[in-house]
N, C-alpha and C. Protein backbone atom coordinates (compact mmCIF):
# COMPACT_ATOMS: atom_id res chain seq x y z
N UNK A 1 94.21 83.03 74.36
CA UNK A 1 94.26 83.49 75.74
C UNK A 1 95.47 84.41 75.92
N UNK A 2 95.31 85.31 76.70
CA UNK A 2 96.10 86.49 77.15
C UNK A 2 96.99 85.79 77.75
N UNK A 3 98.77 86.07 77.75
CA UNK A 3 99.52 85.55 78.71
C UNK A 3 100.05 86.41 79.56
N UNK A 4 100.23 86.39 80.52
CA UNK A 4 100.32 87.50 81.69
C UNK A 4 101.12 86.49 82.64
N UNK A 5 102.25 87.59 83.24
CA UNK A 5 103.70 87.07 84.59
C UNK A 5 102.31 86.87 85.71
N UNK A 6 101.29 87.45 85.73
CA UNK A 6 101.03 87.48 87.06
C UNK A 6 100.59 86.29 87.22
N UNK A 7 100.38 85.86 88.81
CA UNK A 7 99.77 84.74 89.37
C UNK A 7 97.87 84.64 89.47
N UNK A 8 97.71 83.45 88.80
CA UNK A 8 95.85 83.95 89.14
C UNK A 8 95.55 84.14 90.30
N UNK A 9 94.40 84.95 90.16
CA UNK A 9 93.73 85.43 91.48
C UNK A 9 93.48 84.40 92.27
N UNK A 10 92.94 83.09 91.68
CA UNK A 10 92.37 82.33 92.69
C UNK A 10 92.99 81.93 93.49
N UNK A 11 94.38 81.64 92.99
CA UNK A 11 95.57 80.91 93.54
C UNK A 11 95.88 81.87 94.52
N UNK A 12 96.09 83.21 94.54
CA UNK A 12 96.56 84.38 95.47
C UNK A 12 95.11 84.44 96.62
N UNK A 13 94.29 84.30 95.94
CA UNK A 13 93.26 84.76 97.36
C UNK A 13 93.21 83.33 98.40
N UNK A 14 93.39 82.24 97.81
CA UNK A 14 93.55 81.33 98.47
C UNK A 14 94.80 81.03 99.11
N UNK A 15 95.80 81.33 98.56
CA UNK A 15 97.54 81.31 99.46
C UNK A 15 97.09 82.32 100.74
N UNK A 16 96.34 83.64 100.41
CA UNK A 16 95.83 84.55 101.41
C UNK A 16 95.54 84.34 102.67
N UNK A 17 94.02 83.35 102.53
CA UNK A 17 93.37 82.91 103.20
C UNK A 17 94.15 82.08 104.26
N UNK A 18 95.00 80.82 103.35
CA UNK A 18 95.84 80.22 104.14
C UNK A 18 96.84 81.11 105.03
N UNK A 19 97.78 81.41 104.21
CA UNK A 19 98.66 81.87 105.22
C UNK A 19 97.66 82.67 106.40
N UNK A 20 96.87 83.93 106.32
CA UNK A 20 95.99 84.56 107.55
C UNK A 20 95.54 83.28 108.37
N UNK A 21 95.25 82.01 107.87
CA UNK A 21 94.79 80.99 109.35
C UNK A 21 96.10 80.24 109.73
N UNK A 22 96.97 80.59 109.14
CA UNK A 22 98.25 79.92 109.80
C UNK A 22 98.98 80.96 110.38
N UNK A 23 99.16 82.06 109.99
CA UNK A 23 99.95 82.68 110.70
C UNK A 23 99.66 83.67 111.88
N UNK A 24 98.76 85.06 111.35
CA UNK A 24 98.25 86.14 112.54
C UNK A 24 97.00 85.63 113.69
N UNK A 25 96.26 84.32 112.83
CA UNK A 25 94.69 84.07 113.81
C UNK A 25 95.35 83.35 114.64
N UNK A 26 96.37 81.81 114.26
CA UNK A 26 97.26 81.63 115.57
C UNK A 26 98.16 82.75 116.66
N UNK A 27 98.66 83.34 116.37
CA UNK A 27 100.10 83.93 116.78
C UNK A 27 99.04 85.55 117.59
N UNK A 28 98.03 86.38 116.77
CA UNK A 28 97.34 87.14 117.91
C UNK A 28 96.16 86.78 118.69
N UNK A 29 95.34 85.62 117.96
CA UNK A 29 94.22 85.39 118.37
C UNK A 29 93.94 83.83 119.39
N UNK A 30 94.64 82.74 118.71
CA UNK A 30 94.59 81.60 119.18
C UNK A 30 95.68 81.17 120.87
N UNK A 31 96.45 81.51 120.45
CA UNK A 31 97.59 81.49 121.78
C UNK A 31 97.04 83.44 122.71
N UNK A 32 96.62 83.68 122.61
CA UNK A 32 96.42 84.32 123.57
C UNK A 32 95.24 83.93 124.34
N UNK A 33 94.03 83.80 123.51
CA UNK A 33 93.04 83.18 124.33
C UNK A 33 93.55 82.04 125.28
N UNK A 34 94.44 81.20 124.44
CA UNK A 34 95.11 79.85 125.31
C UNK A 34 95.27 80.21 126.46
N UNK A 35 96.15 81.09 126.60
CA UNK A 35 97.27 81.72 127.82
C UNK A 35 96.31 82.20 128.63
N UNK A 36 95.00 83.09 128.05
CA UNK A 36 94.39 83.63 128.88
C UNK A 36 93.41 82.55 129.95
N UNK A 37 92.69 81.62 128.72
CA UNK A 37 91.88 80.58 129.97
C UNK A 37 93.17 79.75 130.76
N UNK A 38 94.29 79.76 130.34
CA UNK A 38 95.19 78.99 131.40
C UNK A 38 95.48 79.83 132.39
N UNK A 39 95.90 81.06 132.31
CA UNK A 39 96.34 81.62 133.41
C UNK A 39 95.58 83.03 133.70
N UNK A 40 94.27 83.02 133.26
CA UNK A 40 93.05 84.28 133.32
C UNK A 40 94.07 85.51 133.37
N UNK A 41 93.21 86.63 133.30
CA UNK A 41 93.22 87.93 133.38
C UNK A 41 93.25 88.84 134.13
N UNK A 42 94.06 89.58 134.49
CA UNK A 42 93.55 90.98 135.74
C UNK A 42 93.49 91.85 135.19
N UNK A 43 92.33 92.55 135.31
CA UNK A 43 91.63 93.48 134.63
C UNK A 43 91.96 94.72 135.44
N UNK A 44 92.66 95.48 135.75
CA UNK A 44 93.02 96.57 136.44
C UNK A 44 91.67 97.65 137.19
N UNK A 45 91.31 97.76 138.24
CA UNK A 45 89.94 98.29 138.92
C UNK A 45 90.07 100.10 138.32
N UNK A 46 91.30 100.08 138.16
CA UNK A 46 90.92 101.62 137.75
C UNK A 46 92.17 101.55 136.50
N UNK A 47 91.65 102.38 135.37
CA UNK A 47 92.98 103.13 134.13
C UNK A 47 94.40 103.28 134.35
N UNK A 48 95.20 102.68 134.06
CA UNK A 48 96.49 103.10 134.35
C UNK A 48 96.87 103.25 132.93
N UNK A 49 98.33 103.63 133.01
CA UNK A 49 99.13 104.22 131.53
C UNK A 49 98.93 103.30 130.73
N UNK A 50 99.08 101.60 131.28
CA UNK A 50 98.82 100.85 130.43
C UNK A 50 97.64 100.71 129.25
N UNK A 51 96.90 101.35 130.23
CA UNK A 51 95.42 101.04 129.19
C UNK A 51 95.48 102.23 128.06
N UNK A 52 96.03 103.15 128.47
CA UNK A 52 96.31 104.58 127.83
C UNK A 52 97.34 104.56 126.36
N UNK A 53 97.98 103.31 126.49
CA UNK A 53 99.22 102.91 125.54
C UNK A 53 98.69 102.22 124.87
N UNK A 54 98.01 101.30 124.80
CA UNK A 54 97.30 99.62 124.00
C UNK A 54 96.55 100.51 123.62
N UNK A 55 95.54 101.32 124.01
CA UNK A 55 94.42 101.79 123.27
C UNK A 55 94.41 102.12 121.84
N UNK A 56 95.47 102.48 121.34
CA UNK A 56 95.88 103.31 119.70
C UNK A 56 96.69 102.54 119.85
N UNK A 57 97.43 101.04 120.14
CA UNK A 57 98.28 100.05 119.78
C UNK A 57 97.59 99.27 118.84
N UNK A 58 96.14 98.90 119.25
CA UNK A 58 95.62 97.98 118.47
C UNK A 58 94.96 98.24 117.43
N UNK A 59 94.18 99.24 116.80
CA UNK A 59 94.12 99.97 115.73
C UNK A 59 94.96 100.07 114.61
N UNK A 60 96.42 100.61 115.24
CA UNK A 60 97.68 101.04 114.12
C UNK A 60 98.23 99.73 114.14
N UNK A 61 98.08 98.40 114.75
CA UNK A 61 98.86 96.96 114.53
C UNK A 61 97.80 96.86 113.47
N UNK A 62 96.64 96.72 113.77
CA UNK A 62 95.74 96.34 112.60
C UNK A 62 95.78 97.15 111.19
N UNK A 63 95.66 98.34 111.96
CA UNK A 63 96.16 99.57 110.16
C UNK A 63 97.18 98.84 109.69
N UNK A 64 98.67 98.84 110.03
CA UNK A 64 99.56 99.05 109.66
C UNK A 64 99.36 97.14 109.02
N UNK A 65 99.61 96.55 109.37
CA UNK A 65 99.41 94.83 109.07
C UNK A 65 98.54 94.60 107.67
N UNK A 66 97.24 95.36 108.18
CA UNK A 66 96.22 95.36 106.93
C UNK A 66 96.81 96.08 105.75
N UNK A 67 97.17 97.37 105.57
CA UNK A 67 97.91 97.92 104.81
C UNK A 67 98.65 97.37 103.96
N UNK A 68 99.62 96.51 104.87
CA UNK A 68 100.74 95.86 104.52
C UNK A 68 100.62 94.13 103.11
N UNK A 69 99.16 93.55 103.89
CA UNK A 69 98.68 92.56 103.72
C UNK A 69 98.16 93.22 102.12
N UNK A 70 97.28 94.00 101.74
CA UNK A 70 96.56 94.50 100.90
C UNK A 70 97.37 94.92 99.46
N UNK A 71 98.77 95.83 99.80
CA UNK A 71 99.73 95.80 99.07
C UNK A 71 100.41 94.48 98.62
N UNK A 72 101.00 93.74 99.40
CA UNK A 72 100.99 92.45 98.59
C UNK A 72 100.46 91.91 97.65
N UNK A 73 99.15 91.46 98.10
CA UNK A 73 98.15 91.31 96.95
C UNK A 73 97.91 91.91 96.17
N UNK A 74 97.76 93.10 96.05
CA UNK A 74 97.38 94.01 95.03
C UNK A 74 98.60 94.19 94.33
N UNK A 75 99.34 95.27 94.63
CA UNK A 75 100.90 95.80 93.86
C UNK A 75 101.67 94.58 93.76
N UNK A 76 101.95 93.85 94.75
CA UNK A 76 103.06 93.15 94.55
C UNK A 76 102.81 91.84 94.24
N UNK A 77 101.84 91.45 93.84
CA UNK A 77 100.74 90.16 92.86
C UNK A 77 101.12 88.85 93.71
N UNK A 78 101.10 88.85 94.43
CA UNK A 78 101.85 87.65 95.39
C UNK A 78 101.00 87.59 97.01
N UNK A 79 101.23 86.85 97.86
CA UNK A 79 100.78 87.10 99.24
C UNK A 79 101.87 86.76 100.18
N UNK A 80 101.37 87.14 101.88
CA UNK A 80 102.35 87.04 102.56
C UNK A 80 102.47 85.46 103.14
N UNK A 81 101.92 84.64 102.09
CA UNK A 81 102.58 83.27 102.80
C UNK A 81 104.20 83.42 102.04
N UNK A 82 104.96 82.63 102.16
CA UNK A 82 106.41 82.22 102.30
C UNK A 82 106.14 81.72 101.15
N UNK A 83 105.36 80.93 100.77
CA UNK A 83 105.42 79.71 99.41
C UNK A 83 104.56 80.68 98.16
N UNK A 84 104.18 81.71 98.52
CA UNK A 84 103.66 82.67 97.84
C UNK A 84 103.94 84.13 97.67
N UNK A 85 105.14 84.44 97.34
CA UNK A 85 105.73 85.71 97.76
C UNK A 85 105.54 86.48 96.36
N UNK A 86 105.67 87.94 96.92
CA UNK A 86 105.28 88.82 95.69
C UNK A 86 106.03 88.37 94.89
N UNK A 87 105.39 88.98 93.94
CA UNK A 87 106.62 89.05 92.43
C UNK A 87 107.74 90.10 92.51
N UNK A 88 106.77 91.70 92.75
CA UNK A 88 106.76 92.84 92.96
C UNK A 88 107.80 93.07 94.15
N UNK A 89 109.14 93.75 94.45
CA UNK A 89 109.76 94.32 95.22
C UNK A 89 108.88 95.41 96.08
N UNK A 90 108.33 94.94 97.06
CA UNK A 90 107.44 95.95 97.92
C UNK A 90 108.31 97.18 98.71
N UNK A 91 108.21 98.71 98.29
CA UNK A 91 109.04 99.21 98.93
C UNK A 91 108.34 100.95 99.12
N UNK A 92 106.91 100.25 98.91
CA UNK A 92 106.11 101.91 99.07
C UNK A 92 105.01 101.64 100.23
N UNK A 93 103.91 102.50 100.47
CA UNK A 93 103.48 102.33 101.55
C UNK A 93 103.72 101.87 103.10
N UNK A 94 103.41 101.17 103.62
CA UNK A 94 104.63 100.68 104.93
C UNK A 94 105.87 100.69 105.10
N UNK A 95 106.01 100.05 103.65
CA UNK A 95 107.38 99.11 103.72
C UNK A 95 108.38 100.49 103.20
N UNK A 96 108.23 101.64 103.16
CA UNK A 96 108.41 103.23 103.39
C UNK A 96 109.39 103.32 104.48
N UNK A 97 108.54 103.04 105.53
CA UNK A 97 109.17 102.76 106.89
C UNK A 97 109.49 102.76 107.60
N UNK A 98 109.43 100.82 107.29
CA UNK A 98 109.56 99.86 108.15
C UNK A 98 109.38 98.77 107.02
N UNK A 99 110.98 97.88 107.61
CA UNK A 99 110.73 96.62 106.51
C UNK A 99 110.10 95.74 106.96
N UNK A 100 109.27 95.56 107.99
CA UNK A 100 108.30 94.04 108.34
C UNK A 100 107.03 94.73 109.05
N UNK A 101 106.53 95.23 108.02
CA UNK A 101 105.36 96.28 108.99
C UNK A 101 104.07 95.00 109.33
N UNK A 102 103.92 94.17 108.36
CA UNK A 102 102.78 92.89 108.82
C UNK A 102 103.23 92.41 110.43
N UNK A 103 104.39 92.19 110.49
CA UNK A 103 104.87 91.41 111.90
C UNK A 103 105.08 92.47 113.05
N UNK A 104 105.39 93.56 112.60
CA UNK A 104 104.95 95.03 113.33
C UNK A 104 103.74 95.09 113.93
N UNK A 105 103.10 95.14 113.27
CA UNK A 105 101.65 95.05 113.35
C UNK A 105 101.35 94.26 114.08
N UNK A 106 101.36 92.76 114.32
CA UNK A 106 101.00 91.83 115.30
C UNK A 106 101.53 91.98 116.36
N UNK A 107 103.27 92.01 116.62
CA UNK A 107 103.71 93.03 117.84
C UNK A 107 103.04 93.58 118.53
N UNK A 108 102.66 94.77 117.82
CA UNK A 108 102.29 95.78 118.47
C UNK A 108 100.46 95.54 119.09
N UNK A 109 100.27 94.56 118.97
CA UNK A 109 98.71 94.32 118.81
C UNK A 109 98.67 93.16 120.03
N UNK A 110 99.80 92.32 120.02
CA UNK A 110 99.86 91.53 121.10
C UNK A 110 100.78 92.33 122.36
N UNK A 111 101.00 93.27 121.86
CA UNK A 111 101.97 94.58 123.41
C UNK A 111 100.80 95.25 123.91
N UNK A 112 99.79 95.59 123.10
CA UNK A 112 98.49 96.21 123.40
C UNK A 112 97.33 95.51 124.25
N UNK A 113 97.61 94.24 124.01
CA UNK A 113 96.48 92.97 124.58
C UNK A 113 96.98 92.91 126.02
N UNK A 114 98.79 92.34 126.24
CA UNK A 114 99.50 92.53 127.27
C UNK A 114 99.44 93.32 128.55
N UNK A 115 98.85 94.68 127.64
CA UNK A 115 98.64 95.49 128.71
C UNK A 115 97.63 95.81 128.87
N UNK A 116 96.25 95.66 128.31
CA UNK A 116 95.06 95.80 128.63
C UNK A 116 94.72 95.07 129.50
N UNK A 117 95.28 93.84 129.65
CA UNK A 117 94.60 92.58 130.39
C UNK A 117 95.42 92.67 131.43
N UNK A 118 96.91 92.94 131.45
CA UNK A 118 98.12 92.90 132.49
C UNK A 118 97.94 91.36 132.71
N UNK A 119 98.91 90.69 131.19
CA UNK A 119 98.77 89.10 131.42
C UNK A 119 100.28 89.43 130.99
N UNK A 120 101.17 88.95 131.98
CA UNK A 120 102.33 88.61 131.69
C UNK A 120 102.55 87.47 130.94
N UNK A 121 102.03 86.16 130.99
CA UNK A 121 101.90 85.45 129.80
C UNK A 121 102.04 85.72 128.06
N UNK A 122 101.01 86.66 128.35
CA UNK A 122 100.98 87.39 127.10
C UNK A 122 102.01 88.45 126.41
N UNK A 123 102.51 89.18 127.93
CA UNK A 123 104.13 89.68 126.93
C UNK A 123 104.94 89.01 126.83
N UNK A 124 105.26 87.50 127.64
CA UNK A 124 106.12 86.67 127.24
C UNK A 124 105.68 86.66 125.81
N UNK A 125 104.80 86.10 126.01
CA UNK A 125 104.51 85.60 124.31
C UNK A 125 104.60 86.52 123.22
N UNK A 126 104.95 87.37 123.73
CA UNK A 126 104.97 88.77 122.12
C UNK A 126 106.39 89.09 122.26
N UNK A 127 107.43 88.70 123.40
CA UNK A 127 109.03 88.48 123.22
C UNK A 127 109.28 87.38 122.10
N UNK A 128 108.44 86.19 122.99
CA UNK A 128 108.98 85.07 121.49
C UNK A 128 108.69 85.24 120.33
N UNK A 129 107.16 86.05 120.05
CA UNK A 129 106.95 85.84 118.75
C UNK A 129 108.10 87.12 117.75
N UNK A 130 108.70 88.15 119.15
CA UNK A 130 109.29 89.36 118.19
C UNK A 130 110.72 88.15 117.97
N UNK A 131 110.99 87.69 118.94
CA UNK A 131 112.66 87.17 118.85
C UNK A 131 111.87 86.15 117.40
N UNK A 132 111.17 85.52 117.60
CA UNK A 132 110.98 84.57 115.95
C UNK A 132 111.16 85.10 114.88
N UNK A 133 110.22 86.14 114.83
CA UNK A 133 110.20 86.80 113.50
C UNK A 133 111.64 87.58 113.17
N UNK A 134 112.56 87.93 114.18
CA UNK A 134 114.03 88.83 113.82
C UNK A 134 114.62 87.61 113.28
N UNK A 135 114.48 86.11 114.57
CA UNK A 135 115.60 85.46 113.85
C UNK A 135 115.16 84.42 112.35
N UNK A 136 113.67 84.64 111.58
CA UNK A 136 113.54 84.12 110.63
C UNK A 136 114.09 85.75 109.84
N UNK A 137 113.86 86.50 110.09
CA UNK A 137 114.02 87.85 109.24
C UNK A 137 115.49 87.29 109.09
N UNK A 138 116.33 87.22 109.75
CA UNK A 138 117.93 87.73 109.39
C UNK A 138 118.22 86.55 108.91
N UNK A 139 117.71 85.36 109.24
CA UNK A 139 118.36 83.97 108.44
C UNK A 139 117.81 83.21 107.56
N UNK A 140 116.15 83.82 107.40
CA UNK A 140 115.88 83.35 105.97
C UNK A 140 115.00 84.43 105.19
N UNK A 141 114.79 85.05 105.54
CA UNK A 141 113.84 86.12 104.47
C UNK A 141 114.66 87.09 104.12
N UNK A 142 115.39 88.17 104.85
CA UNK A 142 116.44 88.72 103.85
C UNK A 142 117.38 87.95 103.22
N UNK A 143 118.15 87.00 103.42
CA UNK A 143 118.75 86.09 102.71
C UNK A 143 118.13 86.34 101.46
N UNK A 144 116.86 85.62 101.30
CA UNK A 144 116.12 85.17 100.16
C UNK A 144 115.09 87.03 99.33
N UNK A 145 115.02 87.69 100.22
CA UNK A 145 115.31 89.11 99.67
C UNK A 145 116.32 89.53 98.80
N UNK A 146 117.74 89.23 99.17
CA UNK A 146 118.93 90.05 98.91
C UNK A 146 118.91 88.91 97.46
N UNK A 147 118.61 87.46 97.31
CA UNK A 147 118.90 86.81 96.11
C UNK A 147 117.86 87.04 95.15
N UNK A 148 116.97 87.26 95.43
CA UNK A 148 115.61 87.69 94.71
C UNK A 148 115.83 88.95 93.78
N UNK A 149 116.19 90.16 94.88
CA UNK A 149 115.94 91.55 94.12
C UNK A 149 117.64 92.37 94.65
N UNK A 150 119.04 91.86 94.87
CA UNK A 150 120.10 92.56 94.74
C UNK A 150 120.18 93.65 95.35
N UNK A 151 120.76 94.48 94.07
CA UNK A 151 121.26 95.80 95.22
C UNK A 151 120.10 96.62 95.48
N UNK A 152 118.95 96.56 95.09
CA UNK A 152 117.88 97.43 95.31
C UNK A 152 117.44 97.00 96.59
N UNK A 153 117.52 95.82 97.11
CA UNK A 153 117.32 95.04 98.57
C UNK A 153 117.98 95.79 99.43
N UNK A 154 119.41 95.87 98.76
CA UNK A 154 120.79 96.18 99.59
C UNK A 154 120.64 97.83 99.66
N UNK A 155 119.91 98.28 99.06
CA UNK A 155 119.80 99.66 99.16
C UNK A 155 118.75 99.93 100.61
N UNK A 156 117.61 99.08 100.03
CA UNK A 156 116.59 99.64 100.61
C UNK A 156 117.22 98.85 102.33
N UNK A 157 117.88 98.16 102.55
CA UNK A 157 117.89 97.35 103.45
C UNK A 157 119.18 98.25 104.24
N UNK A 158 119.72 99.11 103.55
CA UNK A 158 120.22 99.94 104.03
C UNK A 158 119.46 101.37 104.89
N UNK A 159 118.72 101.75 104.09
CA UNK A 159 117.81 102.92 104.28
C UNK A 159 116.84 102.70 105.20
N UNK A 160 115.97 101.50 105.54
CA UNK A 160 115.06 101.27 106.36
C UNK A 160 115.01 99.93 107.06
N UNK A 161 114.34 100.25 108.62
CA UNK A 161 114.82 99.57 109.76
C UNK A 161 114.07 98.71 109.50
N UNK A 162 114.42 97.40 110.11
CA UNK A 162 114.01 96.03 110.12
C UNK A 162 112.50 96.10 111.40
N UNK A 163 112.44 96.86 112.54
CA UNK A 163 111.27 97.30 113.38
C UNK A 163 111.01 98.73 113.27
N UNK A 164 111.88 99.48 113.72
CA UNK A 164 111.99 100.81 113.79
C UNK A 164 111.66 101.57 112.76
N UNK A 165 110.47 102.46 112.80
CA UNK A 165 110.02 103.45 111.65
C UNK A 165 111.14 104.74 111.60
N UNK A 166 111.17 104.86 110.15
CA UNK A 166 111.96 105.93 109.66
C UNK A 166 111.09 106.91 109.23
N UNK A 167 111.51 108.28 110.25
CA UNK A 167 110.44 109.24 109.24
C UNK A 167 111.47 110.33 108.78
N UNK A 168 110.70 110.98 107.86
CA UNK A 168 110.20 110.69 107.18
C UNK A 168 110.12 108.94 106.32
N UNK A 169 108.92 108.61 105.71
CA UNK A 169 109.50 107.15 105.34
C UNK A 169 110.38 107.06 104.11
N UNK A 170 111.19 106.13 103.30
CA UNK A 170 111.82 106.41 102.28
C UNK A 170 111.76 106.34 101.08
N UNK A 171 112.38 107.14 99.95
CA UNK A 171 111.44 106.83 98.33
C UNK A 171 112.34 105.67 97.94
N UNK A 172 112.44 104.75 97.33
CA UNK A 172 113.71 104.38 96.46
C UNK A 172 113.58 105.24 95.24
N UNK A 173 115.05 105.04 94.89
CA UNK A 173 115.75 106.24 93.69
C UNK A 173 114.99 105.27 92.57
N UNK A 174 114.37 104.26 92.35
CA UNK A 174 114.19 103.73 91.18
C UNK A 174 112.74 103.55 90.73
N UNK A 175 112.13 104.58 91.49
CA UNK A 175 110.62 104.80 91.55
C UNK A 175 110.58 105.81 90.58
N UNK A 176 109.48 105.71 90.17
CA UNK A 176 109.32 106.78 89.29
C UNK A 176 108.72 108.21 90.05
N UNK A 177 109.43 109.23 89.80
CA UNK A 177 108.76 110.96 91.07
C UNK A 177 107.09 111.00 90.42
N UNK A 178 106.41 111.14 91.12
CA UNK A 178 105.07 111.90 90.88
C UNK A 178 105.35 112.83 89.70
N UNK A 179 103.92 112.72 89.07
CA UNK A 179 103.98 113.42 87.97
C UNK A 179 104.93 113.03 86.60
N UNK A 180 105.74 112.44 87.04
CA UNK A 180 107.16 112.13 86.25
C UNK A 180 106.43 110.78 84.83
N UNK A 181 105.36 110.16 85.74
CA UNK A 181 104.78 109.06 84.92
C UNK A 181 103.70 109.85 83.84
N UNK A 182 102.91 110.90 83.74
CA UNK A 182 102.40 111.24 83.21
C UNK A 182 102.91 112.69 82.37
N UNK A 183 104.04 112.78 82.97
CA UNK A 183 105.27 113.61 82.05
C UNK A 183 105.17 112.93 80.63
N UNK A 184 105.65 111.66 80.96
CA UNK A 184 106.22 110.90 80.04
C UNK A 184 105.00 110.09 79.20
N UNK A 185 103.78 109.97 79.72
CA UNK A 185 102.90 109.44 78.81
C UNK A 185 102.35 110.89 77.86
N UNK A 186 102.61 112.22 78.08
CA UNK A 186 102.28 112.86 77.31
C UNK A 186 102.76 113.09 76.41
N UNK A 187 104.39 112.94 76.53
CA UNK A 187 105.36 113.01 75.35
C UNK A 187 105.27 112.20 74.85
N UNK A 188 104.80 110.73 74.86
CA UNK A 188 104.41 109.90 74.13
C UNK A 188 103.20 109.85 72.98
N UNK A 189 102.46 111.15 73.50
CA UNK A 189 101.27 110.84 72.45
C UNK A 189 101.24 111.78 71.55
C-alpha cells in the first residue's frame, strides 16, 4: 500500500459534513428562523436601500464561504472543523484577501437576511456571531496558526486583514510565480 501525509477522504468528507451541521446550518439557518417565528418579520411595502444592499450580500457570503470551504478540502487536505484542520497553510484564493473569508461569508449573509426582513433580532445576532468569531480568531485560532506554520503566519498575518479585504489580494513570497513551476519542470527533463 501507498503511504501518503494526506488524510483519507472518508475521514475529510465526513469531518465536512459535520462541522457544515454544526457550524453555518446553525449560526445562518437555524437561529434565524428561531428569531424569526419568535419575533416575525417586517417585510418593507415598498424597496428601500436595504433590500438594494442584501441583494449581492447573499450570493458573495455564499461565493466567498463556498470558495473558502472547497479549498480546504481540496488544497489544503483538511476541513474547516477545528478537530480537522488543513495540513496545507491556506493562503491563495480568499484567503488572498481576507484571513476568515468562511466566517465573512456568513456575516455577510446574516447582514443581508437582517435587512431583507428588517429583523433587528437578526442583526443582533450577526453582532454576536461577528464579536464570537474575532474573539475565537485572536485567542485561539491565530494562536494555534502562528504555532502551526511561524513566520509565514506572521507574514501573512501581517499582510492581510482579519475581515477587511485587501485589494489587490496578496501573493506570499513563498509561492511559486506562474509559469515559474513549469520553468522548472522543463529543465528537469
Amino acid at each position: 500500500m501507498l503511504k501518503t501525509d494526506k488524510k483519507p477522504m472518508p475521514n475529510r468528507a465526513r469531518n465536512l459534513i459535520l462541522a457544515t451541521l454544526l457550524f453555518p446550518i446553525p449560526i445562518v439557518i437555524v437561529i434565524p428562523l428561531v428569531l424569526i417565528s419568535k419575533y416575525g418579520i417586517e417585510i418593507p411595502e415598498t424597496l428601500f436601500w436595504g433590500y438594494w444592499m442584501a441583494k449581492p450580500m447573499i450570493p458573495l457570503g455564499f461565493g466567498i464561504a463556498g470558495f473558502a470551504v472547497t479549498l480546504f478540502f481540496i488544497e489544503g487536505e483538511g476541513s474547516p472543523a477545528p478537530w480537522c484542520p488543513p495540513t496545507k497553510f491556506m493562503v491563495t484564493g480568499p484567503y488572498a484577501y481576507i484571513r476568515n473569508p468562511m466566517a465573512t461569508g456568513m456575516v455577510l449573509i446574516l447582514a443581508a437576511i437582517a435587512l431583507l426582513i428588517v429583523s433587528i433580532p437578526i442583526a443582533i445576532w450577526t453582532v454576536i456571531v461577528f464579536v464570537s468569531y474575532t474573539a475565537y480568531y485572536i485567542f485561539v485560532e491565530e494562536p494555534g496558526l502562528q504555532a502551526r506554520f511561524g513566520d509565514q503566519y506572521s507574514e501573512y498575518k501581517a499582510n492581510v486583514n482579519r475581515w477587511l479585504p485587501r485589494f489587490p489580494g496578496w501573493t506570499a513570497p513563498w509561492l511559486p510565480v506562474e509559469g515559474e513551476e513549469e520553468a522548472d519542470k522543463a529543465e528537469g527533463e
